[in-house]
Protein backbone atom coordinates (compact mmCIF):
# COMPACT_ATOMS: atom_id res chain seq x y z
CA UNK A 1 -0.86 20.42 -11.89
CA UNK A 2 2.42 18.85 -12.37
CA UNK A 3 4.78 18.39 -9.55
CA UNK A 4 7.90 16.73 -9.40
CA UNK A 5 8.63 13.78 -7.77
CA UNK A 6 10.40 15.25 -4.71
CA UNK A 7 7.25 17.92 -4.47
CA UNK A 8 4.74 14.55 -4.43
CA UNK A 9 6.69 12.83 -1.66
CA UNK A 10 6.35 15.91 0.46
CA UNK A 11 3.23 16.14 -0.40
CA UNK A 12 2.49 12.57 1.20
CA UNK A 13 4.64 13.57 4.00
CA UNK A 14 2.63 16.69 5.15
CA UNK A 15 -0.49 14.67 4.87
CA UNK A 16 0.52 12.13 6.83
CA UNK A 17 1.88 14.31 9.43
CA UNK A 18 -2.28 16.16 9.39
CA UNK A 19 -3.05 12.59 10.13
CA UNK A 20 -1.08 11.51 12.79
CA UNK A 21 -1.75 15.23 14.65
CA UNK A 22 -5.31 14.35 13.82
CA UNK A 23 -5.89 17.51 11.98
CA UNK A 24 -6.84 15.94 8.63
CA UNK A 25 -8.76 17.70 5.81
CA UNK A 26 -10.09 14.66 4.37
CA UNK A 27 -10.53 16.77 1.15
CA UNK A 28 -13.98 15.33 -0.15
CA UNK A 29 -15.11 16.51 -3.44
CA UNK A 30 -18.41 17.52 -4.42
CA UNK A 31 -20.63 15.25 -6.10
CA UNK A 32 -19.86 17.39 -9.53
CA UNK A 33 -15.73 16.61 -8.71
CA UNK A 34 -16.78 13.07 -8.22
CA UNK A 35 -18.51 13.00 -11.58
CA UNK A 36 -15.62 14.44 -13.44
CA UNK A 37 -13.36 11.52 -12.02
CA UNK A 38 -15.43 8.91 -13.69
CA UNK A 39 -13.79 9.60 -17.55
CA UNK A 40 -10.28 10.40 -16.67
CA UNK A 41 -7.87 10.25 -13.54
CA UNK A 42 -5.11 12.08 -12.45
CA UNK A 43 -3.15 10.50 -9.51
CA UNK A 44 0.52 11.65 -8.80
CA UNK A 45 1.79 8.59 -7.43
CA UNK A 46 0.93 4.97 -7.45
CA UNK A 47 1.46 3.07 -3.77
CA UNK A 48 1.68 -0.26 -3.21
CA UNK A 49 0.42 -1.16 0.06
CA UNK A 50 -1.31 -3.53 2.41
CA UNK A 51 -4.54 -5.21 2.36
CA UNK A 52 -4.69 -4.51 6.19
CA UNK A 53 -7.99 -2.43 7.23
CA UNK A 54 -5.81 -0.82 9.60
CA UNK A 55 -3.97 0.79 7.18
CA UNK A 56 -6.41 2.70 4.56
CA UNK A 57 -3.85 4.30 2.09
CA UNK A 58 -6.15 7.46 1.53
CA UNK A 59 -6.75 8.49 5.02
CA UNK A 60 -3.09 7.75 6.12
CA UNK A 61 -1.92 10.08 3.79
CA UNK A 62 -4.90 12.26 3.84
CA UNK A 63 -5.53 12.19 0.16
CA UNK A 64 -8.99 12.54 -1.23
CA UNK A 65 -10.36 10.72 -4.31
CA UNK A 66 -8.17 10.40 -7.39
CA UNK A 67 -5.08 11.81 -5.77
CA UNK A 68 -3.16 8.83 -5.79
CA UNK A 69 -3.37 4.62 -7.18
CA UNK A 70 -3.62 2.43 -5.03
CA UNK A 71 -2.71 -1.27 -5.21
CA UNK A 72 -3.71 -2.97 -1.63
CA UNK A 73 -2.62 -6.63 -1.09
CA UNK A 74 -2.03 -8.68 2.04
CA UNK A 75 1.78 -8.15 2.59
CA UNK A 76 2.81 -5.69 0.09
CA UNK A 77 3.38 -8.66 -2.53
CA UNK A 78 4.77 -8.10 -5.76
CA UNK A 79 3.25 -10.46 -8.16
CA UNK A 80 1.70 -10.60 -11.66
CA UNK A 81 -1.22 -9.01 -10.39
CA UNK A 82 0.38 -6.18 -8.27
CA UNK A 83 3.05 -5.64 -10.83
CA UNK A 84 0.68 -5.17 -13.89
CA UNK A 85 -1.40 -2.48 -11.63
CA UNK A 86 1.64 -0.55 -10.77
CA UNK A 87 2.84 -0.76 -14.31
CA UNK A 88 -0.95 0.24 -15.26
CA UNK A 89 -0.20 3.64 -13.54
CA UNK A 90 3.17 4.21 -14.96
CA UNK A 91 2.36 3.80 -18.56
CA UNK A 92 -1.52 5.14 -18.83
CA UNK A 93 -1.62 7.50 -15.76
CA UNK A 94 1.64 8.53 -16.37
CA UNK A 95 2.59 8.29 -12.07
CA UNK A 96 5.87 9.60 -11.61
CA UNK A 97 6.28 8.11 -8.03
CA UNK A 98 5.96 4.37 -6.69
CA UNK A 99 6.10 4.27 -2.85
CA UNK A 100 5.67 0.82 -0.81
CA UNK A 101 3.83 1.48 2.50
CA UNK A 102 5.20 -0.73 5.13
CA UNK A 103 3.36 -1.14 8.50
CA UNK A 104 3.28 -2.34 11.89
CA UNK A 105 2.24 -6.19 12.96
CA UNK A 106 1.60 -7.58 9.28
CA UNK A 107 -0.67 -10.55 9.57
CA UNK A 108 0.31 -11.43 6.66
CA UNK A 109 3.86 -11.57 7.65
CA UNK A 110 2.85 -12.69 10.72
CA UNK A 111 1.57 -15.65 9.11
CA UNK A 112 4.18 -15.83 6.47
CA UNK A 113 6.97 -16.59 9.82
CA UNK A 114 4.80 -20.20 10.69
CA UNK A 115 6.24 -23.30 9.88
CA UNK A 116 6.32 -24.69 6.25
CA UNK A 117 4.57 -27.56 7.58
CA UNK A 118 1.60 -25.12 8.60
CA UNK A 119 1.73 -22.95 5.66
CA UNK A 120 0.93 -26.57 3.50
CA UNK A 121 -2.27 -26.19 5.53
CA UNK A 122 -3.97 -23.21 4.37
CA UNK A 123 -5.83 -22.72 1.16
CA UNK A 124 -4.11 -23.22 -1.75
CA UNK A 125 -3.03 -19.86 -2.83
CA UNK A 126 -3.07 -18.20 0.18
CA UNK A 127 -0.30 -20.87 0.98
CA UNK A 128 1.21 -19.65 -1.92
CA UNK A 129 0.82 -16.21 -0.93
CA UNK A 130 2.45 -16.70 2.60
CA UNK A 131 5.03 -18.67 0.88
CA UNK A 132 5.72 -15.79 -1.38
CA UNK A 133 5.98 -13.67 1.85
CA UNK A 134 8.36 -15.72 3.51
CA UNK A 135 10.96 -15.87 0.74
CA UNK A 136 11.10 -12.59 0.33
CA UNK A 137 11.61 -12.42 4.49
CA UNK A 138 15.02 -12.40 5.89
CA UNK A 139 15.31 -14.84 8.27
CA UNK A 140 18.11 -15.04 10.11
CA UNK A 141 17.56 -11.65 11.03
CA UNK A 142 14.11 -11.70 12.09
CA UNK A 143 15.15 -14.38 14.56
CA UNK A 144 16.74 -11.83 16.93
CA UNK A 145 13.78 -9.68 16.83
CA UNK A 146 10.86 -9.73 19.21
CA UNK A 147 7.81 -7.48 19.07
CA UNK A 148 5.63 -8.48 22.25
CA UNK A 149 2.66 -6.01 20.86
CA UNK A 150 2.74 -8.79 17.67
């Protein structure tokens, strides 16, 4: 099935609207669709998004198994790691569509806004993790924000 890139994105969009009106299909596959998954994959678009439980890329978009690659880390972070994965489905999957799914109350940016001094504190690469966050942050804007849910 090949769909363009606008046709993928709408896609995504009508699923997550099924989810949010809480009329998702959940399209499970039988255990005979499952097996066929195991020696080749087919997703139409690779997302980067959050490690956050909250935030399960599949069911958001209501997207059953090998519909679409996902690459989950704490703060949407782009590093070595994230990068090569997303790369991964460009070049071997042959994904025509990278999306970044943004959320709500990020922990990890959460944690990313503390002082340096704090940051210094954590484990060593999740300090460097947060720290990674926080550059990529903009913050004289986020100083005139205020959430109270956060």
């Amino acid at each position: 099935l090949s769909r363009t890139p606008a046709q993928v994105f709408e896609a995504l969009q009508r699923g997550n609207t099924r989810f949010w009106m809480n009329v998702a299909k959940r399209p499970e596959r039988s255990a005979f669709e499952r097996r066929a998954l195991i020696s080749k994959q087919f997703p139409s678009v690779a997302i980067l998004g959050c490690s956050d439980s909250r935030v399960p890329t599949e069911i958001v978009f209501d997207q059953g198994l090998g519909d679409i690659f996902v690459v989950r880390v704490a703060g949407n972070c782009l590093d070595t790691a994230t990068l090569a994965s997303l790369q991964f489905a460009v070049h071997h999957l042959k994904v025509k569509v990278l999306l970044v799914l943004g959320h709500e109350l990020c922990g990890a940016v959460k944690a990313a806004m503390l002082p340096h001094e704090t940051l210094e504190k954590e484990p060593l690469q999740l300090a460097e993790a947060l720290k990674n966050i926080k550059g990529g942050l903009d913050q004289d804007r986020l100083k005139h924000l205020h959430d109270s849910r956060a």
